[in-house]
PDB file of N, CA and C in Angstrom:
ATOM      1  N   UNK A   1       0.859  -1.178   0.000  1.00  0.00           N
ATOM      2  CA  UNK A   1       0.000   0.000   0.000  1.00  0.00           C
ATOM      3  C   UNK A   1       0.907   1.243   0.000  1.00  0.00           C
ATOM      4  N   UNK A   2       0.837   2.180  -0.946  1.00  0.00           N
ATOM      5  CA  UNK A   2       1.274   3.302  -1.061  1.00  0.00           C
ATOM      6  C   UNK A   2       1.103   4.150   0.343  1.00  0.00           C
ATOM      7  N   UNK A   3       1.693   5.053   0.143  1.00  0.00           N
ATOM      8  CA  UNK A   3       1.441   6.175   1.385  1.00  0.00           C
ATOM      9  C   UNK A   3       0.248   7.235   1.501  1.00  0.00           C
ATOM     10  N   UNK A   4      -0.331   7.223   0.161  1.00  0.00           N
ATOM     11  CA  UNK A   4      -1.623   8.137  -0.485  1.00  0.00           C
ATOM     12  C   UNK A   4      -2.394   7.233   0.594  1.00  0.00           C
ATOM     13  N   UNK A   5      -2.447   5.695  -0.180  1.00  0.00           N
ATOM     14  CA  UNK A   5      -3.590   5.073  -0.028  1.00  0.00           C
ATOM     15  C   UNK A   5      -3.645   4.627   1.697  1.00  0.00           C
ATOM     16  N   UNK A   6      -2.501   5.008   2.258  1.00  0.00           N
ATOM     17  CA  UNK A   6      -2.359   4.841   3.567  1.00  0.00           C
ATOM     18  C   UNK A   6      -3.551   5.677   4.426  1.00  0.00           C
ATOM     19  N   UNK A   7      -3.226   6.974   3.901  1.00  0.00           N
ATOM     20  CA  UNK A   7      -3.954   8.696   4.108  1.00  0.00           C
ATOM     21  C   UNK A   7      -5.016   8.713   3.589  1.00  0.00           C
ATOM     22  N   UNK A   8      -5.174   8.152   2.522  1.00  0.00           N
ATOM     23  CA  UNK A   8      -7.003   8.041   1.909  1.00  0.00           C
ATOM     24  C   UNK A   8      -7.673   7.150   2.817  1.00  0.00           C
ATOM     25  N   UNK A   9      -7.114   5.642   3.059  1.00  0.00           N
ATOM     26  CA  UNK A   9      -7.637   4.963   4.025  1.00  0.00           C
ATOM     27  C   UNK A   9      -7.988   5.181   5.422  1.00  0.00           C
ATOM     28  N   UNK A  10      -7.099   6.214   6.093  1.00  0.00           N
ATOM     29  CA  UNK A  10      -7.412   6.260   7.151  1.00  0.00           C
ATOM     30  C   UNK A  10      -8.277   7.368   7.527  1.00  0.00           C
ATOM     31  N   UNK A  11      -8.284   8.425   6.229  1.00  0.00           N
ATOM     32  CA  UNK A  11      -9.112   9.553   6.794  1.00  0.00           C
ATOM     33  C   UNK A  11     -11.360   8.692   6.126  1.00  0.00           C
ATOM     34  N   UNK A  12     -11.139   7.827   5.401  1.00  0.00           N
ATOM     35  CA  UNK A  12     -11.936   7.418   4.973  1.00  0.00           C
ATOM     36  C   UNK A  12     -12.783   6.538   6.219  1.00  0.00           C
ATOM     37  N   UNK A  13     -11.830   5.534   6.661  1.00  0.00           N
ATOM     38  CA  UNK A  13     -12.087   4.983   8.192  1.00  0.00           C
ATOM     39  C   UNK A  13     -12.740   5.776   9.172  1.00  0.00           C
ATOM     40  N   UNK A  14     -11.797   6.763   9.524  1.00  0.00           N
ATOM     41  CA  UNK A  14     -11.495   7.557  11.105  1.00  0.00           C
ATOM     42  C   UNK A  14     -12.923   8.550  10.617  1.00  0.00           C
ATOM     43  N   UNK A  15     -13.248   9.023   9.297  1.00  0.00           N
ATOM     44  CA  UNK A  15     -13.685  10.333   9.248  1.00  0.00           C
ATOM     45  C   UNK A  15     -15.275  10.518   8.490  1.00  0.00           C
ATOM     46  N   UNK A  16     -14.836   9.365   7.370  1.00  0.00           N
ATOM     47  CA  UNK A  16     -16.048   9.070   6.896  1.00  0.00           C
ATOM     48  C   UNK A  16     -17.148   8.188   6.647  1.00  0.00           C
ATOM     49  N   UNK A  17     -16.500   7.283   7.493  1.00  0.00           N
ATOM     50  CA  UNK A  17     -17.408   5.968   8.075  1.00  0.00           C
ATOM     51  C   UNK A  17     -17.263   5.007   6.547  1.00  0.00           C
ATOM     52  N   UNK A  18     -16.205   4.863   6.161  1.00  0.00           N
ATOM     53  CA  UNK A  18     -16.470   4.028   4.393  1.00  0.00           C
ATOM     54  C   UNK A  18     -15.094   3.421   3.805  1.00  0.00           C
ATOM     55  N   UNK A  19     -15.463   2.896   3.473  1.00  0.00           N
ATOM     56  CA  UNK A  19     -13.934   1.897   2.775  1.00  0.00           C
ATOM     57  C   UNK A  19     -13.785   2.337   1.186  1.00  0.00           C
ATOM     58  N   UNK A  20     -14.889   3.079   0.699  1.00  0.00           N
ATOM     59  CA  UNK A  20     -15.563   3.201  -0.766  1.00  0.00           C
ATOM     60  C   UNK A  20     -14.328   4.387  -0.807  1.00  0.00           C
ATOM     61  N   UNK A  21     -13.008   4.282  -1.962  1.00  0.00           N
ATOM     62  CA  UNK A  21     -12.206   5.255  -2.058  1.00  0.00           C
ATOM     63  C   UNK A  21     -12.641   6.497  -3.010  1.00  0.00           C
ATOM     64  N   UNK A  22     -13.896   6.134  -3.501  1.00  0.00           N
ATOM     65  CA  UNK A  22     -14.197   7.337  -4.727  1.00  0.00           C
ATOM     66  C   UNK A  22     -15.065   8.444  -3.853  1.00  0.00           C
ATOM     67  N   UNK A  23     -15.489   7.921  -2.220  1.00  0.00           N
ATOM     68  CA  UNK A  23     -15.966   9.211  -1.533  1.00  0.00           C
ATOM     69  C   UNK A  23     -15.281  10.358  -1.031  1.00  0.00           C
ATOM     70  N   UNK A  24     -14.481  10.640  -1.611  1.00  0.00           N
ATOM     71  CA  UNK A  24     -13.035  11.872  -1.961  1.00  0.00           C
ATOM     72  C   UNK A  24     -11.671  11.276  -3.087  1.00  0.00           C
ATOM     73  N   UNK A  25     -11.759  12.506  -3.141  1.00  0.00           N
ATOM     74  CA  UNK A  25     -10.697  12.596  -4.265  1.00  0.00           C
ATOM     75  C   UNK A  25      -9.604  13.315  -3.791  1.00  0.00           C
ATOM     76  N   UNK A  26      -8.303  12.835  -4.430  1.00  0.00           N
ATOM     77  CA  UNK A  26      -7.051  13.138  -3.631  1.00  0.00           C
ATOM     78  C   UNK A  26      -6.812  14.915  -3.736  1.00  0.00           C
ATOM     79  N   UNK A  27      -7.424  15.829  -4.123  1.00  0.00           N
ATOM     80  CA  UNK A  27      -7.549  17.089  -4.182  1.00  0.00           C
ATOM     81  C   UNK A  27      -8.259  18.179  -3.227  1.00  0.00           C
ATOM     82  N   UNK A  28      -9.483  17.223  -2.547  1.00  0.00           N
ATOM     83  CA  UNK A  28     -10.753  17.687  -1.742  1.00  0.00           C
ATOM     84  C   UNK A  28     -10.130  18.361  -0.757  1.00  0.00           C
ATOM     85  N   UNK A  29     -10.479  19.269  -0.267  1.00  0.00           N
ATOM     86  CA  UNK A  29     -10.338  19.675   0.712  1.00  0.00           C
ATOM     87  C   UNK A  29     -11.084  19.210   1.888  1.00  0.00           C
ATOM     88  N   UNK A  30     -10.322  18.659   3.139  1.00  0.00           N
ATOM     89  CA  UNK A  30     -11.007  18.485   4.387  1.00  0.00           C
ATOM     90  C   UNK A  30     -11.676  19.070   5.217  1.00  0.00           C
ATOM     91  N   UNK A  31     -11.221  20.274   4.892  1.00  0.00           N
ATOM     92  CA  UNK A  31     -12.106  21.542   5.633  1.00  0.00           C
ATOM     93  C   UNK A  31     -13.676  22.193   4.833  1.00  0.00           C
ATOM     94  N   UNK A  32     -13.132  22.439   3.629  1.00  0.00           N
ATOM     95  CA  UNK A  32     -14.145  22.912   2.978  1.00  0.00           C
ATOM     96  C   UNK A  32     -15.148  21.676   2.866  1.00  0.00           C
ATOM     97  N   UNK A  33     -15.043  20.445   2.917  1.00  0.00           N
ATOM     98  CA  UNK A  33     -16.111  19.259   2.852  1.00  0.00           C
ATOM     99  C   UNK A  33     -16.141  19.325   4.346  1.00  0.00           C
ATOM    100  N   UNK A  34     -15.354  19.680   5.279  1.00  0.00           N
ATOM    101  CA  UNK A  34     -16.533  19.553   7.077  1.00  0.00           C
ATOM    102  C   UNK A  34     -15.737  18.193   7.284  1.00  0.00           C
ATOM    103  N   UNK A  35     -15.130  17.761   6.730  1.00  0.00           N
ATOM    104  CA  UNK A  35     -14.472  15.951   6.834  1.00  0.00           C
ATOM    105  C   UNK A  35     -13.935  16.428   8.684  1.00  0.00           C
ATOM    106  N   UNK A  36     -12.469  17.000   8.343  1.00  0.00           N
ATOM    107  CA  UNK A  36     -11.472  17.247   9.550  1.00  0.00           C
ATOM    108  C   UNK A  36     -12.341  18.484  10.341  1.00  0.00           C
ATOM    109  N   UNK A  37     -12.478  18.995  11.392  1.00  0.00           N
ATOM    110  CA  UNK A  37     -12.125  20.154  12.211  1.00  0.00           C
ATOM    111  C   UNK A  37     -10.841  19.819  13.062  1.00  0.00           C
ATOM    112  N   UNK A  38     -10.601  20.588  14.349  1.00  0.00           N
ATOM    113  CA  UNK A  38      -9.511  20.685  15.156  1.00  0.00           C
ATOM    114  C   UNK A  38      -8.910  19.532  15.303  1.00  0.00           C
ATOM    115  N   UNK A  39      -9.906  18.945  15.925  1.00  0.00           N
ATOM    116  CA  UNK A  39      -9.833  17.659  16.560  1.00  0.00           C
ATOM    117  C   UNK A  39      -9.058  16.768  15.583  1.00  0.00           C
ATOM    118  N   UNK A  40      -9.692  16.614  14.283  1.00  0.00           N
ATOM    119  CA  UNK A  40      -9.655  15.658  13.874  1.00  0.00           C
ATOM    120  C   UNK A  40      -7.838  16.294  13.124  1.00  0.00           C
ATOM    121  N   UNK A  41      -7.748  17.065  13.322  1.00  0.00           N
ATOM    122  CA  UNK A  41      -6.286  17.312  12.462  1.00  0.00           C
ATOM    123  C   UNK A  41      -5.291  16.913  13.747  1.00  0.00           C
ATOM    124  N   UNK A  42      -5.554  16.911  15.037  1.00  0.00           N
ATOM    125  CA  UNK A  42      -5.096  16.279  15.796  1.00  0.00           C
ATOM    126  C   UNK A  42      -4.820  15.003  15.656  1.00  0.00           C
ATOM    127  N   UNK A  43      -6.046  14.515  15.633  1.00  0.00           N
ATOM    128  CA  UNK A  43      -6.180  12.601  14.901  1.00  0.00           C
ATOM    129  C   UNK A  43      -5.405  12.637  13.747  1.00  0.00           C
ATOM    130  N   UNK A  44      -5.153  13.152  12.861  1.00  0.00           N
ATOM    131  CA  UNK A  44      -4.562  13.151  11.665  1.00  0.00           C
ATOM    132  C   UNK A  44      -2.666  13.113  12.099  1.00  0.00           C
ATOM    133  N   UNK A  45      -2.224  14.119  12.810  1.00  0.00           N
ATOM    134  CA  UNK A  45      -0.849  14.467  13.019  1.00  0.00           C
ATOM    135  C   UNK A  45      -0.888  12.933  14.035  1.00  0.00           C
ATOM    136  N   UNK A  46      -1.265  12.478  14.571  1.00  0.00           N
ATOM    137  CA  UNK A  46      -1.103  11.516  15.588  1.00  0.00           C
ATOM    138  C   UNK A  46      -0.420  10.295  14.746  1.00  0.00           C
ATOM    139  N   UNK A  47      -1.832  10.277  13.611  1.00  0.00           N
ATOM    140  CA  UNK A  47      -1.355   9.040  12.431  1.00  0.00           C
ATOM    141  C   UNK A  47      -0.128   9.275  11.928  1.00  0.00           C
ATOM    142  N   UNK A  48      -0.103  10.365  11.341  1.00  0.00           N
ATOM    143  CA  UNK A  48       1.505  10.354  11.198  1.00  0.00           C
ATOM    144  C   UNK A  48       2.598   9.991  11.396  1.00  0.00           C
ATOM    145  N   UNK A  49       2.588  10.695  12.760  1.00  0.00           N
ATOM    146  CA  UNK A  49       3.890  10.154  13.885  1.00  0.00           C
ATOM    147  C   UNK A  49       3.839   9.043  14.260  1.00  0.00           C
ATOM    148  N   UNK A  50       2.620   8.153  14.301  1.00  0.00           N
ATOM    149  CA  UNK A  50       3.029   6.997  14.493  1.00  0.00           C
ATOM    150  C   UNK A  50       3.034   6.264  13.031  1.00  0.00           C
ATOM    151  N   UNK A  51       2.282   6.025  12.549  1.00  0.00           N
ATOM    152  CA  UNK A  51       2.186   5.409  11.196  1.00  0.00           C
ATOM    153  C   UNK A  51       3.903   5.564  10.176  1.00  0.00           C
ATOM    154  N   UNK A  52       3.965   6.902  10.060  1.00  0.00           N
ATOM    155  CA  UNK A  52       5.290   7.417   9.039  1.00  0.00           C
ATOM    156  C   UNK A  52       6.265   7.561  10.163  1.00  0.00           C
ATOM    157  N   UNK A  53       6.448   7.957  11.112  1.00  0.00           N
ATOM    158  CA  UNK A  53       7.549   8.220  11.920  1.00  0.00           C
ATOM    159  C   UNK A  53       7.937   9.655  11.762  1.00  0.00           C
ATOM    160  N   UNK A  54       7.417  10.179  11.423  1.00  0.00           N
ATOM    161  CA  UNK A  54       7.614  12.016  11.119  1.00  0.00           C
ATOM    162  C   UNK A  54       6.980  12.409  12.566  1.00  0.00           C
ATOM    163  N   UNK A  55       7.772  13.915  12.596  1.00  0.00           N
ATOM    164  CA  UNK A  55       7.380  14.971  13.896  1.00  0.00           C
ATOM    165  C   UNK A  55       6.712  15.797  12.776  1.00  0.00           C
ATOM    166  N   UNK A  56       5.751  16.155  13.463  1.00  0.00           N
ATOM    167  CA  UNK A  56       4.923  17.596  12.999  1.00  0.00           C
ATOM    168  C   UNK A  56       4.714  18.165  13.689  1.00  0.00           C
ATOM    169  N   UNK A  57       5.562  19.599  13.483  1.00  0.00           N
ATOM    170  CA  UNK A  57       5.469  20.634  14.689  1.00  0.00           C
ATOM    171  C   UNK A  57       4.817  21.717  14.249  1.00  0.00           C
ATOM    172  N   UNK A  58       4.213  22.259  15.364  1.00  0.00           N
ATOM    173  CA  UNK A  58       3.404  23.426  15.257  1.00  0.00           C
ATOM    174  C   UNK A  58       3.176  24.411  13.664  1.00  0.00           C
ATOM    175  N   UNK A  59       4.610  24.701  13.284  1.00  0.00           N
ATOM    176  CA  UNK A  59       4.593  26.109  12.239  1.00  0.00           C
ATOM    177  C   UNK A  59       3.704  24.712  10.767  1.00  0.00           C
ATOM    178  N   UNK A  60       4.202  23.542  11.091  1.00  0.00           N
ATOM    179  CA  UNK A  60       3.221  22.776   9.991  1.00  0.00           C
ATOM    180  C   UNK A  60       1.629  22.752   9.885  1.00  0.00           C
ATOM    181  N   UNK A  61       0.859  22.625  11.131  1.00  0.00           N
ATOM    182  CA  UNK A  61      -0.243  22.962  11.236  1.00  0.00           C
ATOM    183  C   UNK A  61      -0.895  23.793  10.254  1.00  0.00           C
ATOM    184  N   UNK A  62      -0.791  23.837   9.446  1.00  0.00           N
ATOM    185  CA  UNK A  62      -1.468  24.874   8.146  1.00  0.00           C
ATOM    186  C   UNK A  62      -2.147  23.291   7.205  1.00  0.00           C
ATOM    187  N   UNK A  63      -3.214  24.615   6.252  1.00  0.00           N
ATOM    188  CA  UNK A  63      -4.272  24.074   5.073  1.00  0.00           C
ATOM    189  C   UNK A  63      -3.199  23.347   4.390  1.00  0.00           C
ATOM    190  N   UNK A  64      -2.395  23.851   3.775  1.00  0.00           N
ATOM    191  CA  UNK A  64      -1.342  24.146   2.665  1.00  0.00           C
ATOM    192  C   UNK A  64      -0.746  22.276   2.686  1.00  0.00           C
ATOM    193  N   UNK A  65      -0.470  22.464   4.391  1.00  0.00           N
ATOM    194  CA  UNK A  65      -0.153  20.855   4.451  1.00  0.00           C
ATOM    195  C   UNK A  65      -0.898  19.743   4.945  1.00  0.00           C
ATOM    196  N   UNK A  66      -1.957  19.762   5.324  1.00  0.00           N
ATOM    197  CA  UNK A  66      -2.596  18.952   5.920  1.00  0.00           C
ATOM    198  C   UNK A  66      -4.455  19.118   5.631  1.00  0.00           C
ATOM    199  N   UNK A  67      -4.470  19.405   4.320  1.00  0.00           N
ATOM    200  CA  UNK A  67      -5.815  19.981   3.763  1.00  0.00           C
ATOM    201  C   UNK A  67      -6.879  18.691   2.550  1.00  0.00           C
ATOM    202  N   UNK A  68      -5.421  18.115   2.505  1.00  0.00           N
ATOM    203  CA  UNK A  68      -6.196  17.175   2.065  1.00  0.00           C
ATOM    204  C   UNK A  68      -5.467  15.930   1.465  1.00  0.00           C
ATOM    205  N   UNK A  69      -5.638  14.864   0.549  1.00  0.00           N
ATOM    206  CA  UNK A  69      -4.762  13.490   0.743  1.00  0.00           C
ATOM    207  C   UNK A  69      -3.709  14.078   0.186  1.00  0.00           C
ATOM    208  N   UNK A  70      -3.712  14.600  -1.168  1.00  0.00           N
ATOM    209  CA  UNK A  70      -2.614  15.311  -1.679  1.00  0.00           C
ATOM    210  C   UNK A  70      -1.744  16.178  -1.078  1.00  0.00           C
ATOM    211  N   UNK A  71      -1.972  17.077  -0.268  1.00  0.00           N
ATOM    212  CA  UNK A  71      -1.637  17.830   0.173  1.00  0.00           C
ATOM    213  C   UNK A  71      -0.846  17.168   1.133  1.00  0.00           C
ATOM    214  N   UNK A  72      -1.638  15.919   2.177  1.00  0.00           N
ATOM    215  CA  UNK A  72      -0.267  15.567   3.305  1.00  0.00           C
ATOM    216  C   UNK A  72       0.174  14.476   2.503  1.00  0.00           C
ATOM    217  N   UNK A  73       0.221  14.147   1.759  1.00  0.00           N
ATOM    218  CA  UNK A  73       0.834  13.410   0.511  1.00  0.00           C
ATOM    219  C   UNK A  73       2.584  14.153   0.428  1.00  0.00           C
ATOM    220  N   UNK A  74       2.577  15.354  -0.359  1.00  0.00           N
ATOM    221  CA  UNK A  74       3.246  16.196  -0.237  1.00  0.00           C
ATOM    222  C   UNK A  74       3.895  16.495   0.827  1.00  0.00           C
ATOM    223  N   UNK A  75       3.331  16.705   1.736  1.00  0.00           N
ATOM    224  CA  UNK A  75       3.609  17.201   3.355  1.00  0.00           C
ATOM    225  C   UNK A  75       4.816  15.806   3.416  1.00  0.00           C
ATOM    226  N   UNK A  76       4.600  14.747   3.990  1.00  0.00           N
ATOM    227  CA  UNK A  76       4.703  13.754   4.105  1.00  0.00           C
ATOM    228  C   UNK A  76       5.962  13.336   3.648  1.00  0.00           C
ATOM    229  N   UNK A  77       6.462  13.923   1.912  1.00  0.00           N
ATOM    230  CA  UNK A  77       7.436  13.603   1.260  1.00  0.00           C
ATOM    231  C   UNK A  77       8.418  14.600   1.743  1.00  0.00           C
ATOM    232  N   UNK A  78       8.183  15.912   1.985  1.00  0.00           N
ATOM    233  CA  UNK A  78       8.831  17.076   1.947  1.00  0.00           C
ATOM    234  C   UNK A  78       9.196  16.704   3.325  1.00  0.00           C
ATOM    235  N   UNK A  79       9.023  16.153   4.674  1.00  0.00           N
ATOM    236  CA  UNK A  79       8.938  15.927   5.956  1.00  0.00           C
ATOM    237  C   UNK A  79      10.409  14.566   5.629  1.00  0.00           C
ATOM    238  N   UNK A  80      10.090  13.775   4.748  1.00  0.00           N
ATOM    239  CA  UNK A  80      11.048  12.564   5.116  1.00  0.00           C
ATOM    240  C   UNK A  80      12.601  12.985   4.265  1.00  0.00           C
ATOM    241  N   UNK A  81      12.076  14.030   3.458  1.00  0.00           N
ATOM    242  CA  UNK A  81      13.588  14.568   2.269  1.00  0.00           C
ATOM    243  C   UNK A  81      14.607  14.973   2.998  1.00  0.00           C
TER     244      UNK A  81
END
């Protein structure tokens, strides 16, 4: 399993009650669909650090990286470089 499909899977699990991968697309935004609030970007950085082994510190907390599969897709790569 890729690392996308790691991040599609788990926000699909944790967020949208569904295994069905076509109920987002790797572009969507989590916020603007209501998927993530606070909390759940909490739940999200948690997976991370344990799942990938990456720290995510505070100044990361932004849309930019954690907005949607693509996005911590990106995040994710730029974190292990």
């Amino acid at each position: 399993m890729t690392d996308t499909q790691k991040i599609r899977s788990f926000i699909l699990d944790t967020f949208l009650f569904t295994d069905d991968p076509s109920a987002l697309a790797d572009d969507e935004s989590f916020l603007d669909r209501g998927i993530i609030d606070s909390t759940g970007v909490l739940e999200l950085v948690m997976f991370l650090e344990e799942e990938f082994g990456v720290f995510v510190d505070d100044a990361d907390l932004t849309p930019e990286s954690l907005d949607s599969v693509s996005s911590v897709g990106a995040f994710l790569a730029r974190k292990r470089a």
